[in-house]
N, C-alpha and C. Protein backbone atom coordinates (compact mmCIF):
# COMPACT_ATOMS: atom_id res chain seq x y z
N UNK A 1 17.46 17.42 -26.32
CA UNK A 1 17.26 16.18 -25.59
C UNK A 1 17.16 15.03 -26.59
N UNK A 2 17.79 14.00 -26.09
CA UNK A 2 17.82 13.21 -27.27
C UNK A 2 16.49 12.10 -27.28
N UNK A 3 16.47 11.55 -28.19
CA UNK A 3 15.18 10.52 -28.32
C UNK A 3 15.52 9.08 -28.03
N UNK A 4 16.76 9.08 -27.59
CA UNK A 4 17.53 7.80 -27.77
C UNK A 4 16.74 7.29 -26.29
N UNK A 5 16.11 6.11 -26.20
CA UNK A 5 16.21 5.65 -24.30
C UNK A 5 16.86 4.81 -24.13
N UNK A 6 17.77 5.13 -23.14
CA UNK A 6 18.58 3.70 -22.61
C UNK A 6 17.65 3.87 -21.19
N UNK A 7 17.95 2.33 -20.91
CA UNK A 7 17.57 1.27 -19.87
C UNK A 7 18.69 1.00 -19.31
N UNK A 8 19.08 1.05 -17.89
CA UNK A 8 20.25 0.85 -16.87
C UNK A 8 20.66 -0.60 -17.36
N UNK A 9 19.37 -1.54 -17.13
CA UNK A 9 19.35 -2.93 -17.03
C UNK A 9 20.24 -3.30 -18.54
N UNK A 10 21.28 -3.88 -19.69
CA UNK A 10 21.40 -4.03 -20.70
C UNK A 10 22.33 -5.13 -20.81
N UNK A 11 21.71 -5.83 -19.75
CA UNK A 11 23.03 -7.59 -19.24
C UNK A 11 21.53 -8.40 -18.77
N UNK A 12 20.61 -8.62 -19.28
CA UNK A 12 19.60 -9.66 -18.67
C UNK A 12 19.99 -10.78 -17.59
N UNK A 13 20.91 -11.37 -18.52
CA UNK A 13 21.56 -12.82 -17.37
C UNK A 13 22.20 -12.03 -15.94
N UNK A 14 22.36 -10.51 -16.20
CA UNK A 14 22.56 -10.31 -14.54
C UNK A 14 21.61 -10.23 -13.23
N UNK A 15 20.50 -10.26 -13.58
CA UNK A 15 19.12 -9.60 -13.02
C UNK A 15 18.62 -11.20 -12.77
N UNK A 16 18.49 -11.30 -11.74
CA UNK A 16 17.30 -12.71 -10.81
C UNK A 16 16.18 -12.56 -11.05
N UNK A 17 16.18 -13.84 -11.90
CA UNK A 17 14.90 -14.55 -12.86
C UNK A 17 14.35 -13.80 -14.07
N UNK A 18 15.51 -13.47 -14.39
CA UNK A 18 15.21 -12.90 -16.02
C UNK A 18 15.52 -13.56 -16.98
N UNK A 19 15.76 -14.82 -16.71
CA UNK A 19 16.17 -15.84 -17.95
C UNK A 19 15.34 -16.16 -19.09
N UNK A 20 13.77 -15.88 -18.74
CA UNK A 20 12.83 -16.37 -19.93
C UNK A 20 12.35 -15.04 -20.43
N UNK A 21 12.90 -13.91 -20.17
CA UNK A 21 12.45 -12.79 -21.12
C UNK A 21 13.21 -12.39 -22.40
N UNK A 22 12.67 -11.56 -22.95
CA UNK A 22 13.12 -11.15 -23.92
C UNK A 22 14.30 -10.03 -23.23
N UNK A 23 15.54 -10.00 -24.25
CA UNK A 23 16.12 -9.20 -23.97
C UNK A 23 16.31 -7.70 -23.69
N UNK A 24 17.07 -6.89 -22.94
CA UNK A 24 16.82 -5.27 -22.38
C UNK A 24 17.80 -4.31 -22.38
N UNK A 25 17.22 -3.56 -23.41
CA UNK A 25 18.78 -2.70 -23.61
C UNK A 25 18.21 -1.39 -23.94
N UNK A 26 18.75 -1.05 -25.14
CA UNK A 26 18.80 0.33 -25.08
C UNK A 26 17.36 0.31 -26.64
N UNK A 27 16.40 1.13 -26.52
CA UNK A 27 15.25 1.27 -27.48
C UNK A 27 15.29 2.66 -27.70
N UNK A 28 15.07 2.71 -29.32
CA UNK A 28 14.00 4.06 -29.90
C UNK A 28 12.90 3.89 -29.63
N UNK A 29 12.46 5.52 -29.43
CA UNK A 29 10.82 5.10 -28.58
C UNK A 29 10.18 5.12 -30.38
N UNK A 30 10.42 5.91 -31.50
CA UNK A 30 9.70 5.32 -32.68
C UNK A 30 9.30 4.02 -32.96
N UNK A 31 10.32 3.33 -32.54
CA UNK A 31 9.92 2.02 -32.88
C UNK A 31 9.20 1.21 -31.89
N UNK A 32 8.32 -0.20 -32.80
CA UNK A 32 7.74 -0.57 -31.66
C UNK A 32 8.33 -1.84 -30.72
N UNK A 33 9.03 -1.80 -31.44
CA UNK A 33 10.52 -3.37 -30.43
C UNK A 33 10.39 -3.16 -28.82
N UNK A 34 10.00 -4.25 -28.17
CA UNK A 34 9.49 -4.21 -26.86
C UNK A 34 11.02 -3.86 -26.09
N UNK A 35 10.90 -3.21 -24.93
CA UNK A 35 12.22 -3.40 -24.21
C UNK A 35 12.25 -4.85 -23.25
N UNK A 36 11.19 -5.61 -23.44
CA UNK A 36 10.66 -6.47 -22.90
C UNK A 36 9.36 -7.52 -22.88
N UNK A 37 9.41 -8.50 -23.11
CA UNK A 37 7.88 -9.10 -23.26
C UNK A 37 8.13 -10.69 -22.38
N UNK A 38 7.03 -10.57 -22.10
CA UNK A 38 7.11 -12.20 -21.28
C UNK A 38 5.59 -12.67 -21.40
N UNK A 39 5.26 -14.08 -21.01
CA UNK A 39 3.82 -14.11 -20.80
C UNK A 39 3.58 -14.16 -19.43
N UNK A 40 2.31 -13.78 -19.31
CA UNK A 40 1.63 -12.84 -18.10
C UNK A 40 0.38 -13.68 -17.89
N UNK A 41 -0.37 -13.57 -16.61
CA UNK A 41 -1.27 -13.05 -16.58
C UNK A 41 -2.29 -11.72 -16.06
N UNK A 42 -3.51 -11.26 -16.72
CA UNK A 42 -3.65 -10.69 -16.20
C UNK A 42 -5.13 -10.46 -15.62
N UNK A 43 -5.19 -9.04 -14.49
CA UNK A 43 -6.83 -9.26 -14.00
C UNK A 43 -7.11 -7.83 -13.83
N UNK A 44 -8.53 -7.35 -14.26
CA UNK A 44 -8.87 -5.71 -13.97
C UNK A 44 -9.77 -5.99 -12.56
N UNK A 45 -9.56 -5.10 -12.03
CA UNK A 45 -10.22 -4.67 -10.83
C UNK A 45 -11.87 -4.49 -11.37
N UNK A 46 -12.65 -5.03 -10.80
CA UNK A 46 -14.08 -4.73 -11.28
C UNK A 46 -14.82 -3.61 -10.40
N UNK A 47 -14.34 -3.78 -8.71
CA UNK A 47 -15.11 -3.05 -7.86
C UNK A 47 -14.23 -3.17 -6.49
N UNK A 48 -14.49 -3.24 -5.14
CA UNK A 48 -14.05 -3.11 -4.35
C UNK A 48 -15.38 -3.27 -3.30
N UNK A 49 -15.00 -4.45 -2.43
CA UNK A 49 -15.70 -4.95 -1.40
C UNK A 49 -14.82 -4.08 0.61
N UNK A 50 -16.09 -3.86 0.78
CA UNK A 50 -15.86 -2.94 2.30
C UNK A 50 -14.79 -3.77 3.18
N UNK A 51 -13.93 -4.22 4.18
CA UNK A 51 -13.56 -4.62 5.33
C UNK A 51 -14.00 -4.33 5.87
N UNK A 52 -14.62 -4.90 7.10
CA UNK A 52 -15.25 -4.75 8.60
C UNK A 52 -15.01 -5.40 9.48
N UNK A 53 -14.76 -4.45 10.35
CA UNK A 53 -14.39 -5.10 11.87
C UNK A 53 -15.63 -4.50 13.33
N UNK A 54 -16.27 -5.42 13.68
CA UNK A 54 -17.13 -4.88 14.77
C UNK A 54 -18.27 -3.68 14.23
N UNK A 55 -18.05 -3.73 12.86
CA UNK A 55 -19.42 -2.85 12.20
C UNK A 55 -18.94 -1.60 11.62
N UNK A 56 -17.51 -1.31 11.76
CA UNK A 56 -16.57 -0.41 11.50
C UNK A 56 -16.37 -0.42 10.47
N UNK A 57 -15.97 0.16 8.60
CA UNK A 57 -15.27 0.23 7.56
C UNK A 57 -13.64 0.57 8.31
N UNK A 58 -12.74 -0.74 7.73
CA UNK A 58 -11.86 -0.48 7.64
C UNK A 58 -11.18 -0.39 7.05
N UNK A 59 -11.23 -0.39 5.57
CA UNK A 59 -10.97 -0.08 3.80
C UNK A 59 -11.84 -1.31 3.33
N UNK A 60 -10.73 -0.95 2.29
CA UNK A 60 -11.44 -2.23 0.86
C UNK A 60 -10.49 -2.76 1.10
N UNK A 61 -11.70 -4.11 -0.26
CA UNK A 61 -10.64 -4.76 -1.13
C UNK A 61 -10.95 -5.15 -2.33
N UNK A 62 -9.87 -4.46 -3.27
CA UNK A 62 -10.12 -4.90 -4.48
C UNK A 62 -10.82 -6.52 -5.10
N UNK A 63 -11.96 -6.61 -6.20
CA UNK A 63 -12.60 -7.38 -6.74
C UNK A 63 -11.99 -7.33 -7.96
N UNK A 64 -11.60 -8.66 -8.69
CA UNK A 64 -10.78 -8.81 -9.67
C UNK A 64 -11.79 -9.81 -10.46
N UNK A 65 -11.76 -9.60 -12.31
CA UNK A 65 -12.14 -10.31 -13.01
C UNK A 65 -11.45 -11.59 -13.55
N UNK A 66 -12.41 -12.23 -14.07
CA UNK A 66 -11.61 -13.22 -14.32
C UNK A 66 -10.35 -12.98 -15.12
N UNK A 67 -9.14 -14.05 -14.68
CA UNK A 67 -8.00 -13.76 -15.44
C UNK A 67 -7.71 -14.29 -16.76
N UNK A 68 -6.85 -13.58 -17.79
CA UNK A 68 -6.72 -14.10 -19.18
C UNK A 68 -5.05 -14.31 -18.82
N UNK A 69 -4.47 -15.41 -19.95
CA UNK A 69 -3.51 -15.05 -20.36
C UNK A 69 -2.99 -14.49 -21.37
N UNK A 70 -1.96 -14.29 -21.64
CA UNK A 70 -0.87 -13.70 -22.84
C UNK A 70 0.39 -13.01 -22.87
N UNK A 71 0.77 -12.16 -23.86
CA UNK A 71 1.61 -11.73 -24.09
C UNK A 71 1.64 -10.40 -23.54
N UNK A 72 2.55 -10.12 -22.35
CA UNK A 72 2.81 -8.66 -21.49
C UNK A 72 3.76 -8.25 -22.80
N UNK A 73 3.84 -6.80 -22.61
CA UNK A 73 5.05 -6.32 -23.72
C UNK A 73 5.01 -4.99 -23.35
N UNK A 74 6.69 -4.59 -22.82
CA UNK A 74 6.78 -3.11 -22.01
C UNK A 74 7.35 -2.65 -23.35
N UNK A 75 6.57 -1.51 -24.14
CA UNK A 75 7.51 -0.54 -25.21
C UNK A 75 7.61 0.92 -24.34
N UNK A 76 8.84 1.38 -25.19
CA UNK A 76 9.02 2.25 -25.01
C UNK A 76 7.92 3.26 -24.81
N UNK A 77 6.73 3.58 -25.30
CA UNK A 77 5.79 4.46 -24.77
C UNK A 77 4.19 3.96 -23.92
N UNK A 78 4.57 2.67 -24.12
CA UNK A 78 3.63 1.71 -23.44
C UNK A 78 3.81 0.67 -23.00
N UNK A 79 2.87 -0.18 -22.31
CA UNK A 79 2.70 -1.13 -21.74
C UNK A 79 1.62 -1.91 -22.28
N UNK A 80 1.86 -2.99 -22.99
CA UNK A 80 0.51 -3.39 -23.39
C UNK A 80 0.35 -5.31 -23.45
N UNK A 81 -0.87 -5.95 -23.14
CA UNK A 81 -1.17 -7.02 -23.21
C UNK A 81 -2.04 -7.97 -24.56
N UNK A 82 -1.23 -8.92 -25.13
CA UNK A 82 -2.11 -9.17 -26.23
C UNK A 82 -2.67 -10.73 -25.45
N UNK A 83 -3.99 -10.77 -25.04
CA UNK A 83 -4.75 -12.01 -24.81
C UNK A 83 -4.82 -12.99 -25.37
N UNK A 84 -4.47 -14.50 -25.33
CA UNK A 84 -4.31 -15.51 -25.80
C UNK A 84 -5.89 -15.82 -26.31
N UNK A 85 -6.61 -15.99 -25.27
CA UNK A 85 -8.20 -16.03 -26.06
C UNK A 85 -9.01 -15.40 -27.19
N UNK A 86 -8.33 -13.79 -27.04
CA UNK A 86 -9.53 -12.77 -27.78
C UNK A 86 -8.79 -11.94 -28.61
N UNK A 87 -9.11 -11.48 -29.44
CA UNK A 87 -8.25 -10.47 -30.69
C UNK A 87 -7.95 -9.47 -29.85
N UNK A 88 -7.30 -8.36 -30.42
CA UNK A 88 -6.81 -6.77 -30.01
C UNK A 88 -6.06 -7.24 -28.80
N UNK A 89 -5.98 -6.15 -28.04
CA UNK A 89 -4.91 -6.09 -27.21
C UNK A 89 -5.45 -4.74 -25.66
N UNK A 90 -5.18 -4.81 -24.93
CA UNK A 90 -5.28 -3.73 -23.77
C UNK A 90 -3.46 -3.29 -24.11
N UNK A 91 -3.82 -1.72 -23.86
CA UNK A 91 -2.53 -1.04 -23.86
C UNK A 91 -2.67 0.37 -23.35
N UNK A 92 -1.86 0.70 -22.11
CA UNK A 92 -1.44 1.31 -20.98
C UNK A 92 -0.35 2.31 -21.66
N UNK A 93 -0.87 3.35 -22.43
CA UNK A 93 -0.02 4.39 -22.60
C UNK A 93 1.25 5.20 -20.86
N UNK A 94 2.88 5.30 -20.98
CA UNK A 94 3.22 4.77 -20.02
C UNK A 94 2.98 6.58 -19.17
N UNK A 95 2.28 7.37 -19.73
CA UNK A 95 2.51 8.81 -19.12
C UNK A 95 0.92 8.80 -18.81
N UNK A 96 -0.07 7.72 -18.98
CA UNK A 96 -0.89 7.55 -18.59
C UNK A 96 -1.14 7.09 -17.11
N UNK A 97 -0.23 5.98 -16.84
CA UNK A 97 -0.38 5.60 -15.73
C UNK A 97 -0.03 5.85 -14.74
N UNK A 98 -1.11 5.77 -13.72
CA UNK A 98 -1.11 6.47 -12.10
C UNK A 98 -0.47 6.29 -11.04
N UNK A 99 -0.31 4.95 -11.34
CA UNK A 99 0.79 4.17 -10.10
C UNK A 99 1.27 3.38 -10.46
N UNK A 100 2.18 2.19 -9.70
CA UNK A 100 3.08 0.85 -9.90
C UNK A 100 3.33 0.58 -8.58
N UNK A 101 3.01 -0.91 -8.40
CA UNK A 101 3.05 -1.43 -7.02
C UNK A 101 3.40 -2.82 -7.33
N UNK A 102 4.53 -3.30 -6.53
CA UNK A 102 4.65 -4.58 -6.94
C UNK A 102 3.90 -5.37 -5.32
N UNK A 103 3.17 -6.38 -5.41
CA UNK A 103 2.79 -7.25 -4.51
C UNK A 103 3.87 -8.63 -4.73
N UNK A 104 3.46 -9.60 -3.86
CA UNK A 104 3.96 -11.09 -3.72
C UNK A 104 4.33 -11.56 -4.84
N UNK A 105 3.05 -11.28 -5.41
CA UNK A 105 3.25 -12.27 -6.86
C UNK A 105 2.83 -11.45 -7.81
N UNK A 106 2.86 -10.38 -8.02
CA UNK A 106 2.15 -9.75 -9.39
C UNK A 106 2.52 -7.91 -9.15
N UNK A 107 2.78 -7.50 -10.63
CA UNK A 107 2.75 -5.79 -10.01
C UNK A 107 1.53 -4.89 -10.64
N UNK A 108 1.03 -4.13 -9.96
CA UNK A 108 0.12 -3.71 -10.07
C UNK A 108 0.12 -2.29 -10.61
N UNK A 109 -0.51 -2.04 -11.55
CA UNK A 109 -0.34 -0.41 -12.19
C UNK A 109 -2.07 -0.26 -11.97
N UNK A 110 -2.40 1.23 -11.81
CA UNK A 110 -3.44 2.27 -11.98
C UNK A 110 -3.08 2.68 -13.04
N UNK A 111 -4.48 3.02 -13.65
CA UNK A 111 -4.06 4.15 -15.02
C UNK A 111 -5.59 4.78 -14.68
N UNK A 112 -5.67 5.64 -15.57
CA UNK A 112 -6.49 6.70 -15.74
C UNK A 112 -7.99 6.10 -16.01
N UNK A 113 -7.62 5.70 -17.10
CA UNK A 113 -8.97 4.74 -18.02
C UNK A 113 -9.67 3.53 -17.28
N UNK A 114 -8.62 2.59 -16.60
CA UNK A 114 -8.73 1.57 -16.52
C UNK A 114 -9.16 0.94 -15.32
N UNK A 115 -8.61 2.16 -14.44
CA UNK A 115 -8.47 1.60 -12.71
C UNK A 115 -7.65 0.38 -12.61
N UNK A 116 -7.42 -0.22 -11.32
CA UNK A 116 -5.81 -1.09 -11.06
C UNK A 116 -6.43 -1.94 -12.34
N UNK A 117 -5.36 -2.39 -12.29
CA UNK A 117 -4.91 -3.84 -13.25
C UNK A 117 -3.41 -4.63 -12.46
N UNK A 118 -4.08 -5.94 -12.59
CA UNK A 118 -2.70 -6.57 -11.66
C UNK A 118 -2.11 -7.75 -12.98
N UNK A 119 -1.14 -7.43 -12.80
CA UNK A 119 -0.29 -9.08 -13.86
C UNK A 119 0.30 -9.95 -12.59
N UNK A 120 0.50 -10.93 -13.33
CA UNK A 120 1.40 -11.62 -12.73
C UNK A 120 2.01 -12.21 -14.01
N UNK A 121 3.42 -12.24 -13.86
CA UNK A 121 4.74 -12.42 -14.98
C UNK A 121 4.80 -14.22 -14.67
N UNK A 122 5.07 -14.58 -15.46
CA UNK A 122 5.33 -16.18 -15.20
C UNK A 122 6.96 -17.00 -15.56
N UNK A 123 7.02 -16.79 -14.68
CA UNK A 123 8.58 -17.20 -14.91
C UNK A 123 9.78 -16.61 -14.57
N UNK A 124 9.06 -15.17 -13.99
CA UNK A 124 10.20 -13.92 -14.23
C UNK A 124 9.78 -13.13 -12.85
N UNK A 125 11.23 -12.55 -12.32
CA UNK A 125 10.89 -11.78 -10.95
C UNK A 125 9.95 -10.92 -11.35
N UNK A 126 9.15 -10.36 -10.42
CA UNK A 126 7.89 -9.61 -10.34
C UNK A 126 8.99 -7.98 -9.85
N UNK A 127 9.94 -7.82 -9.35
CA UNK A 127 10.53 -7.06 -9.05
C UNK A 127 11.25 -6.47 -9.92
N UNK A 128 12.01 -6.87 -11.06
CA UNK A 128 12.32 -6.49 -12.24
C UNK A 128 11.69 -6.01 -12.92
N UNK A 129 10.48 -7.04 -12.88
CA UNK A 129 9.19 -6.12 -13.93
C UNK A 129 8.96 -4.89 -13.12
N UNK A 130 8.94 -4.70 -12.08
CA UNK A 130 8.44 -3.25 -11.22
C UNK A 130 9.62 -2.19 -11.78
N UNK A 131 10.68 -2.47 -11.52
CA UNK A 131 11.57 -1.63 -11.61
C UNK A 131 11.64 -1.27 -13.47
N UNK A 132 11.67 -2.54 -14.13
CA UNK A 132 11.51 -1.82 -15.55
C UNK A 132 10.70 -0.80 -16.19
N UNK A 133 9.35 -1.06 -15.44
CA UNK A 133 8.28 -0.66 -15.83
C UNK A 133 8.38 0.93 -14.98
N UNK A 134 9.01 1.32 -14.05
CA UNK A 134 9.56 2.31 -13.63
C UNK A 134 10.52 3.22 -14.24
N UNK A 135 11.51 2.66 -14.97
CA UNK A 135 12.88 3.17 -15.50
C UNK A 135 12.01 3.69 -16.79
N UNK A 136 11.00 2.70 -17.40
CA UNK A 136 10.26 3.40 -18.62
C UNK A 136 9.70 4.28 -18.62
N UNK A 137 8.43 4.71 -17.28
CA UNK A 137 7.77 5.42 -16.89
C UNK A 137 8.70 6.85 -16.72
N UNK A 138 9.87 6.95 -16.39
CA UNK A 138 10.82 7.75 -15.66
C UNK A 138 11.47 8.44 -16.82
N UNK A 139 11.93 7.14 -17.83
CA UNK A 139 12.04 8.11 -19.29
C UNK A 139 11.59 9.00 -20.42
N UNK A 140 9.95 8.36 -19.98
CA UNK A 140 9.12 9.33 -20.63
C UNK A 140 8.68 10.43 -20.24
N UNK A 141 8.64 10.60 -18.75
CA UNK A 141 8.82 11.76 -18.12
C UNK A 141 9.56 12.68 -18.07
N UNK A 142 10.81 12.39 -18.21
CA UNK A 142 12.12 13.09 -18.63
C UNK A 142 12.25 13.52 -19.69
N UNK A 143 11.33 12.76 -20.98
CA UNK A 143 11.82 13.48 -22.07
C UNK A 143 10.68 14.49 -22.22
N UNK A 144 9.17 14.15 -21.86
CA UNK A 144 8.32 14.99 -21.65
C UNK A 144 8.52 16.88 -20.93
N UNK A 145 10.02 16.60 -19.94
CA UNK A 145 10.07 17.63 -19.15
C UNK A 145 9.17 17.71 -18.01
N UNK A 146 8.68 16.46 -17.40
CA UNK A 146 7.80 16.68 -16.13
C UNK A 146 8.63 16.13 -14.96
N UNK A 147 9.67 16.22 -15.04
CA UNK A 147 10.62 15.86 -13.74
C UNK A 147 11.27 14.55 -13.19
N UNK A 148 11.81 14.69 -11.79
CA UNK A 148 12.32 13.06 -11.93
C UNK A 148 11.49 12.75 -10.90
N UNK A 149 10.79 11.75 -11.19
CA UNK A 149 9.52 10.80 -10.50
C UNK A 149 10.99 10.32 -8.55
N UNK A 150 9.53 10.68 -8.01
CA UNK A 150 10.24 10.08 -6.32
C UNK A 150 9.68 9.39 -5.36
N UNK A 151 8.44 9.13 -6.36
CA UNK A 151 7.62 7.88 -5.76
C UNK A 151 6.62 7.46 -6.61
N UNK A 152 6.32 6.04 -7.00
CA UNK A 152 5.45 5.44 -7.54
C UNK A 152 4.09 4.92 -7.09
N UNK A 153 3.64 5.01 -6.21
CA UNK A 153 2.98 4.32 -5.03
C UNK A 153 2.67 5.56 -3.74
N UNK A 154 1.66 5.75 -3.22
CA UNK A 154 0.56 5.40 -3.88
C UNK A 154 -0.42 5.82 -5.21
N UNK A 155 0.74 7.26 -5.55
CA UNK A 155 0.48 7.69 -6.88
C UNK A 155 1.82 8.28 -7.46
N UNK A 156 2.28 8.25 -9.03
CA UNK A 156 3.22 9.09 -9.11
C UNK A 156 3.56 10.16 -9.07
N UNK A 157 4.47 10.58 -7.89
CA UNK A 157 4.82 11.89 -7.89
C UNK A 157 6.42 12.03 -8.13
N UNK A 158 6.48 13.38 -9.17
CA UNK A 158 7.73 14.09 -9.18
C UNK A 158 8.16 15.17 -8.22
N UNK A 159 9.20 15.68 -8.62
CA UNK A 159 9.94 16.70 -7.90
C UNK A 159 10.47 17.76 -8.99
C-alpha cells in the first residue's frame, strides 16, 4: 500500500469558495505541508444545557466557550488549530476523531479527548471543509486497513 495520499479535490479554483485557501492536491503524510489551511474560528463545547417542553427533556444543547481565532490547518494525519492570542496549538489527530458534521456556518468534529469542537472557516465554503476533512479521515483509514468509512455523523462508521 502506498504512502502516497492523493486528494480527489487537486483544481482549487474548481470548488465554490475556495479562493482564499491554500492550495489541495496530492500530500506525503511524512511531511507536515497542510493539504489545506485557512483562518478559522474556533469554539469547544463546555457542557450541554437540557431542552424542555411542558416539563419534558427533550435533548440538549450544546454550551460553547468563548471563541478564539487562527490558523485551521488540515495535514495529512491531523487537523490542527494554531490560536492567534495564545502559544501552542490544539491538534485533532485524524484516526482520533469521532465524527464530522457540517452545520450553517461551521463544521463540527467530536474527538475522543476533546468532545465537539465547532470552527467556522472564514471566507471559505463550510462544505468543502466537511468533505476535505472527510477524504483525509477516509485516507487514513484506508491506509490503517480499517475500511471504507459510510457515514460520518452521528459517529464514524465503516463497512
Amino acid at each position: 500500500m502506498s504512502s502516497h495520499l492523493e486528494l480527489p479535490f487537486t483544481d482549487a479554483g474548481a470548488i465554490p469558495g475556495s479562493a482564499s485557501g491554500a492550495e489541495v492536491g496530492s500530500h506525503h503524510p511524512e511531511s507536515s505541508q497542510p493539504i489545506r489551511e485557512t483562518r478559522a474560528k474556533l469554539k469547544l463545547a463546555t457542557g450541554q444545557t437540557p431542552i424542555r417542553f411542558q416539563g419534558q427533556v427533550l435533548g440538549f444543547m450544546e454550551e460553547f466557550g468563548a471563541s478564539r481565532e487562527g490558523l485551521l490547518r488540515l495535514e495529512p494525519e491531523a487537523l490542527s488549530f494554531q490560536p492567534d492570542a495564545t502559544r501552542g496549538e490544539d491538534r485533532w489527530p485524524l484516526d482520533r476523531i469521532r465524527s464530522v458534521q457540517a452545520s450553517s456556518s461551521s463544521v463540527q468534529i467530536t474527538t475522543h479527548e476533546r468532545g465537539l469542537v465547532s470552527i467556522k472557516v472564514q471566507g471559505e465554503s463550510i462544505r468543502l471543509w466537511e468533505l476535505l476533512i472527510h477524504q483525509a479521515i477516509q485516507a487514513v483509514w484506508s491506509a490503517r486497513g480499517w475500511g471504507r468509512i459510510v457515514e460520518f455523523q452521528p459517529r464514524i462508521r465503516a463497512e
